[in-house]
N, C-alpha and C. Protein backbone atom coordinates (compact mmCIF):
# COMPACT_ATOMS: atom_id res chain seq x y z
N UNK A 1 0.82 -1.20 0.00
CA UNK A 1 0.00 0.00 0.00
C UNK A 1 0.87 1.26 0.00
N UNK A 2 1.87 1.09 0.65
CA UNK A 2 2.88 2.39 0.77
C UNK A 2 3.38 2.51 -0.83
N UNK A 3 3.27 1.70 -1.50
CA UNK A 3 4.32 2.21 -2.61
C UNK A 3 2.61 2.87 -3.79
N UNK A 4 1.78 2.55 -3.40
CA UNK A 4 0.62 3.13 -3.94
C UNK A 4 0.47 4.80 -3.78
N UNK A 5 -0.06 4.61 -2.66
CA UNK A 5 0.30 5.91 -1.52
C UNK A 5 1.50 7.32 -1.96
N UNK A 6 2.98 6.37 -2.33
CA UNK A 6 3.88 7.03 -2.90
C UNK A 6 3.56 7.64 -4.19
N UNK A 7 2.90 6.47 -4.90
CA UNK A 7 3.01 6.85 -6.12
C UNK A 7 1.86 8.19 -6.62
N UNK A 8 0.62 7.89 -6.01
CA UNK A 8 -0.42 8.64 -5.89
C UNK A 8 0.19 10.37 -5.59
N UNK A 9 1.27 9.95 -4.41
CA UNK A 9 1.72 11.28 -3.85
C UNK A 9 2.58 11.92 -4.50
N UNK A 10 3.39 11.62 -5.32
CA UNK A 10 3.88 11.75 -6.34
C UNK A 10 3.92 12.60 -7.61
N UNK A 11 3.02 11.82 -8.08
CA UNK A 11 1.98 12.36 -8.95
C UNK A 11 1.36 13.54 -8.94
N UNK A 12 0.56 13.78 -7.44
CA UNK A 12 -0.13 14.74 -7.14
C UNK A 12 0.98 15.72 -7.71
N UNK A 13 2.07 15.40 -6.72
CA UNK A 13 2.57 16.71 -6.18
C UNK A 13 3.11 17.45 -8.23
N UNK A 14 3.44 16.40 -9.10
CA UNK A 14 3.71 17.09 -10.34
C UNK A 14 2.78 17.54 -10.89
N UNK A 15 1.43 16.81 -10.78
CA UNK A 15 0.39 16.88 -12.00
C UNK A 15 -0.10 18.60 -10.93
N UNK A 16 -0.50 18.70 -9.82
CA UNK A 16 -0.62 19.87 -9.30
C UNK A 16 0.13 21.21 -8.90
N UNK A 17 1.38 20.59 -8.43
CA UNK A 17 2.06 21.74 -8.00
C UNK A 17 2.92 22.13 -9.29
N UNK A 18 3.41 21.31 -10.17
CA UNK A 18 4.05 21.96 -10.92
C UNK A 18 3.66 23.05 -11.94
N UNK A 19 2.41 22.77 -11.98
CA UNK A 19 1.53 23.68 -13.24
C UNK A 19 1.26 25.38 -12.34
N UNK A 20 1.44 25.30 -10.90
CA UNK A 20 1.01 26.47 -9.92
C UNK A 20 2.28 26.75 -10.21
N UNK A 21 3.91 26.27 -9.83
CA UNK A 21 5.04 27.13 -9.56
C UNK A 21 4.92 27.81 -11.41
N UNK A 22 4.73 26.75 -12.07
CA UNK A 22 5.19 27.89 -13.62
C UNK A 22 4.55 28.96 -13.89
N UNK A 23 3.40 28.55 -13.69
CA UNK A 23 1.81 29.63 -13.71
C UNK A 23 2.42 30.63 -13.04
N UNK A 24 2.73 30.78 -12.05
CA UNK A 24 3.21 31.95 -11.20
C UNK A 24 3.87 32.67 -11.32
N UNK A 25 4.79 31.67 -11.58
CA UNK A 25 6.21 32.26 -11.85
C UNK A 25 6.46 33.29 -13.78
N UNK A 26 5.12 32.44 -14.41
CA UNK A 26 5.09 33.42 -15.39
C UNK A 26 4.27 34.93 -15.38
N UNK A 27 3.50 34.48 -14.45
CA UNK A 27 2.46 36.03 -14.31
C UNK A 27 3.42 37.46 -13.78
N UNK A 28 4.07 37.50 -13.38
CA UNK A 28 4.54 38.74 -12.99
C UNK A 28 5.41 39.40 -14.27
N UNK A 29 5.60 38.38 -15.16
CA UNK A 29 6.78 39.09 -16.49
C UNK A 29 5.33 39.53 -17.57
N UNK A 30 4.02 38.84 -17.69
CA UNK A 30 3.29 38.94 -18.04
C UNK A 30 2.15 39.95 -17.90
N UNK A 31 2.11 40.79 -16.00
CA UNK A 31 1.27 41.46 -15.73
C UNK A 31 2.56 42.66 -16.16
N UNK A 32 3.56 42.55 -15.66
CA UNK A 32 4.78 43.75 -16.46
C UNK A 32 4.39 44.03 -18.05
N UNK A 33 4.10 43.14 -19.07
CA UNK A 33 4.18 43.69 -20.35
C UNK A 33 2.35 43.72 -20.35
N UNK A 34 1.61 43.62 -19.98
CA UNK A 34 0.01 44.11 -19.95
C UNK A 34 -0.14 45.67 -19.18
N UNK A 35 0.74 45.94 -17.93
CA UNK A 35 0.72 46.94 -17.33
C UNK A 35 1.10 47.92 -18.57
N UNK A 36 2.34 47.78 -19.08
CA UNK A 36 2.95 48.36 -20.43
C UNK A 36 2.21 48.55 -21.44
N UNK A 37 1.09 48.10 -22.10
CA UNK A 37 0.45 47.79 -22.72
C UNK A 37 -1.20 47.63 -22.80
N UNK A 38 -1.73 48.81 -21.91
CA UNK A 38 -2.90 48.92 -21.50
C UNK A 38 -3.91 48.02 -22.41
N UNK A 39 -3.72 48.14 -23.52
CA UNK A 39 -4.47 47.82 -24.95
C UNK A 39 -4.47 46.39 -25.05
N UNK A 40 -3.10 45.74 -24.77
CA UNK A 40 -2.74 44.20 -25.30
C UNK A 40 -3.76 42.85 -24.49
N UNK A 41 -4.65 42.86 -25.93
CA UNK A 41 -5.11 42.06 -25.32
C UNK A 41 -4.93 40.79 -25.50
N UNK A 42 -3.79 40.29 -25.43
CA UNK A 42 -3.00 38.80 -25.55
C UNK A 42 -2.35 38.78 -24.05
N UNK A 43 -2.17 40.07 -23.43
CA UNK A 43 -1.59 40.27 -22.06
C UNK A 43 -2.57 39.89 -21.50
N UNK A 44 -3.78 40.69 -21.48
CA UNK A 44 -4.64 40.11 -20.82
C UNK A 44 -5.18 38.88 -20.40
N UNK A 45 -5.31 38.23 -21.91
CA UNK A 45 -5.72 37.10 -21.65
C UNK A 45 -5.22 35.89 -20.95
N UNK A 46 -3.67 35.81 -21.06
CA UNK A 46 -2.54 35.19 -20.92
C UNK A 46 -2.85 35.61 -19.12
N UNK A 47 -2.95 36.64 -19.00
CA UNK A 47 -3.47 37.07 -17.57
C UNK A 47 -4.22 36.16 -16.60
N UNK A 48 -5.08 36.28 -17.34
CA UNK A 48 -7.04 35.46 -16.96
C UNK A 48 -6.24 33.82 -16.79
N UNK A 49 -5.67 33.51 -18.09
CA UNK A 49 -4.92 31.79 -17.95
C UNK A 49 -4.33 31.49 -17.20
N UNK A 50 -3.49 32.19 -16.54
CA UNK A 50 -1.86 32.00 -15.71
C UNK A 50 -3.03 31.94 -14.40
N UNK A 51 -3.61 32.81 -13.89
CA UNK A 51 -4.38 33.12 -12.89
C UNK A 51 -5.18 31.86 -12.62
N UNK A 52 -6.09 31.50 -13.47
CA UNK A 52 -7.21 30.63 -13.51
C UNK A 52 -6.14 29.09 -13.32
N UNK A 53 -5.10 29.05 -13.84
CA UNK A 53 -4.44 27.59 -13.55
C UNK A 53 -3.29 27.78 -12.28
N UNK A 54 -3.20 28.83 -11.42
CA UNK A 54 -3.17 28.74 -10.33
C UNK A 54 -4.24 28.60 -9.43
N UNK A 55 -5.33 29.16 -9.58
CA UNK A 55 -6.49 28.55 -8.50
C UNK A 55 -7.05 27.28 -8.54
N UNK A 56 -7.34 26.80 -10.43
CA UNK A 56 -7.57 25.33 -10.41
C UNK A 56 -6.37 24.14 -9.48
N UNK A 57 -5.39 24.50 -10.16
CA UNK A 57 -4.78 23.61 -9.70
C UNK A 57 -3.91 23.87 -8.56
N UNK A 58 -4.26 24.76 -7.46
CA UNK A 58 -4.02 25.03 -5.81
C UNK A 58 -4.94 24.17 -5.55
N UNK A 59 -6.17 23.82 -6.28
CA UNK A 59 -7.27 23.33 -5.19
C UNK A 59 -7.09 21.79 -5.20
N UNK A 60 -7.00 21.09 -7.06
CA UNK A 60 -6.31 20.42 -6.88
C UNK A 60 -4.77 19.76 -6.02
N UNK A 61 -4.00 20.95 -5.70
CA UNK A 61 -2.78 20.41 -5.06
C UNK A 61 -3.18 20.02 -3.50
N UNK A 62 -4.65 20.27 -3.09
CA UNK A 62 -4.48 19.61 -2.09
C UNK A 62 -4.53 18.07 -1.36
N UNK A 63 -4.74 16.93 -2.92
CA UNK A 63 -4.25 15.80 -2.91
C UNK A 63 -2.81 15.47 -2.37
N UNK A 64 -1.69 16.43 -2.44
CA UNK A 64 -0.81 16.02 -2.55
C UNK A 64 -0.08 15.91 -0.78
N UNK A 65 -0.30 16.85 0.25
CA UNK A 65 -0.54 16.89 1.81
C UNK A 65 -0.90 15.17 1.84
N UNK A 66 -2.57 14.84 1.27
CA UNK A 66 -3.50 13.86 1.69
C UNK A 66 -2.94 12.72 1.20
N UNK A 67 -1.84 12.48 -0.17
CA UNK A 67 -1.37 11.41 -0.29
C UNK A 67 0.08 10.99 0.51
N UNK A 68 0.78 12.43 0.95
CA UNK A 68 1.58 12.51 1.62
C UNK A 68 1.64 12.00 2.49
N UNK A 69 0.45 12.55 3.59
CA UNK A 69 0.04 11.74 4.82
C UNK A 69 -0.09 10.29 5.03
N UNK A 70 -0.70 9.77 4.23
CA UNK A 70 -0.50 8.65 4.16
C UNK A 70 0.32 7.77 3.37
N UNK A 71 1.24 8.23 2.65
CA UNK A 71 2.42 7.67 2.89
C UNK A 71 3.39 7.50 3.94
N UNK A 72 3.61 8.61 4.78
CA UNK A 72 4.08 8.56 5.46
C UNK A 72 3.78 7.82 7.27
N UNK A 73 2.07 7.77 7.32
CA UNK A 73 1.51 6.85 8.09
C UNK A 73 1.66 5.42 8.16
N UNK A 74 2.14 4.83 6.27
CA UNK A 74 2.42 3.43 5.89
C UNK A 74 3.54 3.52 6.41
N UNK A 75 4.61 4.32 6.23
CA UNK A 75 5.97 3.87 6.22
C UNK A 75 5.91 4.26 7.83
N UNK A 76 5.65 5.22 8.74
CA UNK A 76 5.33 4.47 10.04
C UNK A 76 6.34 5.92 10.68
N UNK A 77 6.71 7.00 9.86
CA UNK A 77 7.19 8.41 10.16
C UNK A 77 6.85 9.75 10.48
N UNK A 78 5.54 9.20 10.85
CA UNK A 78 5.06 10.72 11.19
C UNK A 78 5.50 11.85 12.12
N UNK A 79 6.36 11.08 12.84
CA UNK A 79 6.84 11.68 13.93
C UNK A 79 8.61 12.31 13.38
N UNK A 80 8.41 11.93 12.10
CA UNK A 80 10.59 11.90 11.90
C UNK A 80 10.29 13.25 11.52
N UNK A 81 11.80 14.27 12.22
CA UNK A 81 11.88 15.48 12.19
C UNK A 81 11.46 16.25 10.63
N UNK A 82 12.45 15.42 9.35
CA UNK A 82 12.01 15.84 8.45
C UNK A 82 10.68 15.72 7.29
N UNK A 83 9.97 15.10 8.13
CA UNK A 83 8.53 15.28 7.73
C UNK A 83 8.04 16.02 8.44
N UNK A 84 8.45 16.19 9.58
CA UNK A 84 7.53 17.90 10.05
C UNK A 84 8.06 18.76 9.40
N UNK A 85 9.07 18.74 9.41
CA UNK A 85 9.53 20.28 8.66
C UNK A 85 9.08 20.53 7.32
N UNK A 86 9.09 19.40 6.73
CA UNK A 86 8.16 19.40 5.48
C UNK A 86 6.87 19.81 5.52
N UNK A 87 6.14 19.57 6.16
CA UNK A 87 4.50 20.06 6.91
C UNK A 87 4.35 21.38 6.74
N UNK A 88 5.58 21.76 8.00
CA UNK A 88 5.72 23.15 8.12
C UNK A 88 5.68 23.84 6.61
N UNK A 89 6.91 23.55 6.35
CA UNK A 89 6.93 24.28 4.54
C UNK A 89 5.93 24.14 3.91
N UNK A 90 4.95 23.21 3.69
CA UNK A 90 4.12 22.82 2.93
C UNK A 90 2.93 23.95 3.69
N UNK A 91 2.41 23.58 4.67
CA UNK A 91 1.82 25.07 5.04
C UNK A 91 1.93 26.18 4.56
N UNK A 92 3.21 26.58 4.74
CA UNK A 92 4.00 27.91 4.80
C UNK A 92 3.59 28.14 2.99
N UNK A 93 4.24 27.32 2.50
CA UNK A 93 3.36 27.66 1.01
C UNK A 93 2.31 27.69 0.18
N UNK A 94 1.52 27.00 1.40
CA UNK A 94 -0.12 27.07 0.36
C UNK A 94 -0.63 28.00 1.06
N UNK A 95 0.20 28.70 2.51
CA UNK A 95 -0.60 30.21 2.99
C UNK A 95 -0.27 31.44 1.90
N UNK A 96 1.29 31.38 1.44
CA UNK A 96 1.54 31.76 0.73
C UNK A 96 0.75 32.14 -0.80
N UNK A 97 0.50 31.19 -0.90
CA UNK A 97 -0.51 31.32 -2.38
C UNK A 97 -1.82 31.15 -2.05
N UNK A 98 -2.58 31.12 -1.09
CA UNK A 98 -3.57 31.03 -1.43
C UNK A 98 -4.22 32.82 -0.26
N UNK A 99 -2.89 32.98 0.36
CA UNK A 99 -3.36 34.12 1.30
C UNK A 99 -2.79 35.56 0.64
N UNK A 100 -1.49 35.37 0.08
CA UNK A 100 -0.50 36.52 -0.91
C UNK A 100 -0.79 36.72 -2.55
N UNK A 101 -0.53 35.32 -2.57
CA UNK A 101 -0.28 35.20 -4.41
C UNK A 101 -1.58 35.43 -5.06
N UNK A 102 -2.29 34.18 -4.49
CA UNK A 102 -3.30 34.35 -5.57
C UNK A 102 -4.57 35.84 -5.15
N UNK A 103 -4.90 36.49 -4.26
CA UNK A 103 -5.32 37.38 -4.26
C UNK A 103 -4.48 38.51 -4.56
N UNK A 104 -3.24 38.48 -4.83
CA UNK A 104 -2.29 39.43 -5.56
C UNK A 104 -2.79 39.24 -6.94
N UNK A 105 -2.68 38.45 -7.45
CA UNK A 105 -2.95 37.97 -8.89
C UNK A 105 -3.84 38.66 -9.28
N UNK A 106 -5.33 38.22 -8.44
CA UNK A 106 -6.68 38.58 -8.54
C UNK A 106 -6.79 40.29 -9.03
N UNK A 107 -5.84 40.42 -7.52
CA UNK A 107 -6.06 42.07 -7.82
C UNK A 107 -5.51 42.57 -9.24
N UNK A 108 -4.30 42.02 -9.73
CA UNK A 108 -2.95 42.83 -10.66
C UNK A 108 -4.34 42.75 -12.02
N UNK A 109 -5.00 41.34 -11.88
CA UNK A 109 -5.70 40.72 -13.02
C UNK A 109 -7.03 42.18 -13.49
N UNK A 110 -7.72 42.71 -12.67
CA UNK A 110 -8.27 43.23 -12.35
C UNK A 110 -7.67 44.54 -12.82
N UNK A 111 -7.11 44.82 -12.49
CA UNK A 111 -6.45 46.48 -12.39
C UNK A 111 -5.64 46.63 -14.14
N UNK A 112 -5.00 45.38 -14.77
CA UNK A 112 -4.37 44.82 -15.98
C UNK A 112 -5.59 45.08 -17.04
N UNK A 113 -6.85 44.48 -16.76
CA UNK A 113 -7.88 44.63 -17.52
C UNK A 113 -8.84 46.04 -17.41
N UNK A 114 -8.58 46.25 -16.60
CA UNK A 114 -9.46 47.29 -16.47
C UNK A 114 -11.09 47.38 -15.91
N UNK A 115 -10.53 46.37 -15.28
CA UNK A 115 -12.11 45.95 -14.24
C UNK A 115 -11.75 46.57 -12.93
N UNK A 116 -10.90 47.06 -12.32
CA UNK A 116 -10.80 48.25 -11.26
C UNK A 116 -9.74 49.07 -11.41
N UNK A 117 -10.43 50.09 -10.84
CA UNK A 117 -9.36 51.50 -11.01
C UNK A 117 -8.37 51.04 -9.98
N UNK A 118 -7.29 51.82 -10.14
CA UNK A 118 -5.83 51.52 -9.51
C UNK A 118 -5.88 52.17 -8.31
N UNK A 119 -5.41 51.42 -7.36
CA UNK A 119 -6.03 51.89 -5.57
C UNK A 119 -4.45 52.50 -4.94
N UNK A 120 -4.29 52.88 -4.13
CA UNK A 120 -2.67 52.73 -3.57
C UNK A 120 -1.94 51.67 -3.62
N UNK A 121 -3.13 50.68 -3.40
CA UNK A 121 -2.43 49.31 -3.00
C UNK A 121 -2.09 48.46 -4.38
N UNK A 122 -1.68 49.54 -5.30
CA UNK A 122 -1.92 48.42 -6.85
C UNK A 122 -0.43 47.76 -6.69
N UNK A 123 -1.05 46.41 -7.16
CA UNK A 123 -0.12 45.03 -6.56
C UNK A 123 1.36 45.42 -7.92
N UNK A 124 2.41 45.56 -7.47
CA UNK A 124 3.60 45.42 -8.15
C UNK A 124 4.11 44.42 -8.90
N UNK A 125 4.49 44.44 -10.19
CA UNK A 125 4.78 43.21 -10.61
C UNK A 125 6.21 42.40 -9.78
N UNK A 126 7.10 43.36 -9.26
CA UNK A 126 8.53 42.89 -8.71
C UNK A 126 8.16 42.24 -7.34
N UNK A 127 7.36 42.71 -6.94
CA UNK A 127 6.45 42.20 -5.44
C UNK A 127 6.10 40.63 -5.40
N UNK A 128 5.32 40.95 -6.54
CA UNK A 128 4.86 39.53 -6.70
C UNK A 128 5.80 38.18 -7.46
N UNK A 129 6.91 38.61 -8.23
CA UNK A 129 7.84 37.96 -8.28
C UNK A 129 8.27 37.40 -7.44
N UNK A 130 8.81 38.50 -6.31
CA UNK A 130 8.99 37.82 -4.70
C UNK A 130 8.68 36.95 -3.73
N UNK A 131 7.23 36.76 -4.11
CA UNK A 131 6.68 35.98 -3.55
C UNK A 131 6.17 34.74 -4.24
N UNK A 132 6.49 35.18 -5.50
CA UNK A 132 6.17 33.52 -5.69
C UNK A 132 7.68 32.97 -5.94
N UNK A 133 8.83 33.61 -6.01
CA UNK A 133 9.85 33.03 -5.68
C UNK A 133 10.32 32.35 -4.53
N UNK A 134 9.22 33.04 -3.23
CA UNK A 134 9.83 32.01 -2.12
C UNK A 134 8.80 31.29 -2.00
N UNK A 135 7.15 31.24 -3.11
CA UNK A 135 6.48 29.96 -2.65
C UNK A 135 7.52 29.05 -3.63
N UNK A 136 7.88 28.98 -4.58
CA UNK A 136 9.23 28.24 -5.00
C UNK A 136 9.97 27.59 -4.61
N UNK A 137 11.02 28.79 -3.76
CA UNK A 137 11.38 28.34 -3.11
C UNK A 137 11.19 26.55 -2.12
N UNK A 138 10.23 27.42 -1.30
CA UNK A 138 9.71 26.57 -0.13
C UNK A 138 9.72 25.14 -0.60
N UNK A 139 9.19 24.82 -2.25
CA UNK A 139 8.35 23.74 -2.53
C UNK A 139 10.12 23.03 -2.83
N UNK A 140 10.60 23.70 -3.43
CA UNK A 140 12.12 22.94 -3.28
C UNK A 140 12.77 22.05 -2.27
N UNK A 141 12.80 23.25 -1.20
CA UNK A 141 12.90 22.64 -0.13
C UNK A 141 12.11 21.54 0.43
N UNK A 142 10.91 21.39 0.51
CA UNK A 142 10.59 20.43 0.42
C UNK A 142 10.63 18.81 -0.26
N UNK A 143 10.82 19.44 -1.83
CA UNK A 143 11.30 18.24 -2.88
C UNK A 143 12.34 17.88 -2.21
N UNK A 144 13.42 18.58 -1.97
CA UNK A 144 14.84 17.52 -1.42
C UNK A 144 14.55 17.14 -0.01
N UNK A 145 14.21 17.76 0.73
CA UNK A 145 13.70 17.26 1.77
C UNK A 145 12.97 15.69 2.11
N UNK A 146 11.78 15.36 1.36
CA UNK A 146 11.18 14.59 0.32
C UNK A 146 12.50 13.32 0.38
N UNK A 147 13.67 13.60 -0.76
CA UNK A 147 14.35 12.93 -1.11
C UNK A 147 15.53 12.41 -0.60
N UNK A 148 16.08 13.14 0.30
CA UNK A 148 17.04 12.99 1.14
C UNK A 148 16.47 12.52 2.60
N UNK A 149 15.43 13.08 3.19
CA UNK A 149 14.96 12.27 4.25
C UNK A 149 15.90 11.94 5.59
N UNK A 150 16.81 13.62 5.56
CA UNK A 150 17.53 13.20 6.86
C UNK A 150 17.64 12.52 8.12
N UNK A 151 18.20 12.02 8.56
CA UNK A 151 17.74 10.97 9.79
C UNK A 151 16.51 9.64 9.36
N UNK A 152 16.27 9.68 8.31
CA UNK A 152 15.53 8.50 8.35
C UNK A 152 16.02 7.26 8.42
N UNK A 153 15.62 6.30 8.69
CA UNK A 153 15.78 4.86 8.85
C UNK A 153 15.05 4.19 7.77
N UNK A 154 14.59 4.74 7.13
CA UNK A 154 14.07 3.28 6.64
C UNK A 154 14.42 3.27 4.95
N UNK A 155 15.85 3.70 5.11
CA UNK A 155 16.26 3.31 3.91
C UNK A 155 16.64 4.07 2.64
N UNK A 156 16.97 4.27 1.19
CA UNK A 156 16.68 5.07 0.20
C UNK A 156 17.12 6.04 0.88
């Protein structure tokens, strides 16, 4: 069952998280040349896409915690340091995007199209680079984390 579990978890974590770090990581070079480009409406749209396949697939990525968990319940580690810390990170980045990023997005998306006027608070494209560089980050850390499995015992 554990190598199910793995594989399931696995999976998740590419078929979901990977489509959120690119998505992200492309919107800020994208809300930069739409900001530039009041008119472009290929910016825009590209906008609406990048956006819309970070929220689909955040909601989707939350298979990947749930297959986690129970992998790690099979293999009998819930308690090993570097699966908490993994937890931790894994938190730390879906607060990240789902509390920073993606209502950053929302807003830039918004303000890019011209569905709200520009407030003080109009979201920066370099800002938001930032932050999805350390939800990035984080998820890295986790991948090796993941793979290296300091102090573990049970092998691999």
């Amino acid at each position: 069952m554990t190598k199910f579990f793995l594989s399931l978890h696995v999976l998740a974590a590419i078929i979901a998280v990977g489509p959120v770090t690119v998505a992200a990581s492309m919107f800020p070079a994208t809300l930069r040349r739409a900001l530039g480009a009041p008119g472009d409406g290929d910016a825009s749209t590209t906008l609406r896409t990048l956006h819309r396949i970070c929220r689909v697939y955040a909601g989707i990525g939350i298979a990947v915690p749930f297959f986690g968990l129970a992998t790690a319940g099979s293999l009998g580690v819930l308690g090993d340091t570097w699966l908490l810390t993994s937890i931790l990170l894994t938190t730390a980045a879906a607060g990240l995007l789902l509390l920073l990023i993606l209502p950053a997005q929302n807003r830039a998306l918004n303000e890019a199209t011209g569905s709200a006027a520009p407030t003080p608070t109009t979201v920066a494209p370099h800002r938001l680079a930032m932050l999805t560089g350390l939800f990035n980050l984080l998820w890295t850390t986790v991948t090796i984390l993941m793979i290296i499995r300091p102090g573990s015992t049970t092998g691999a």
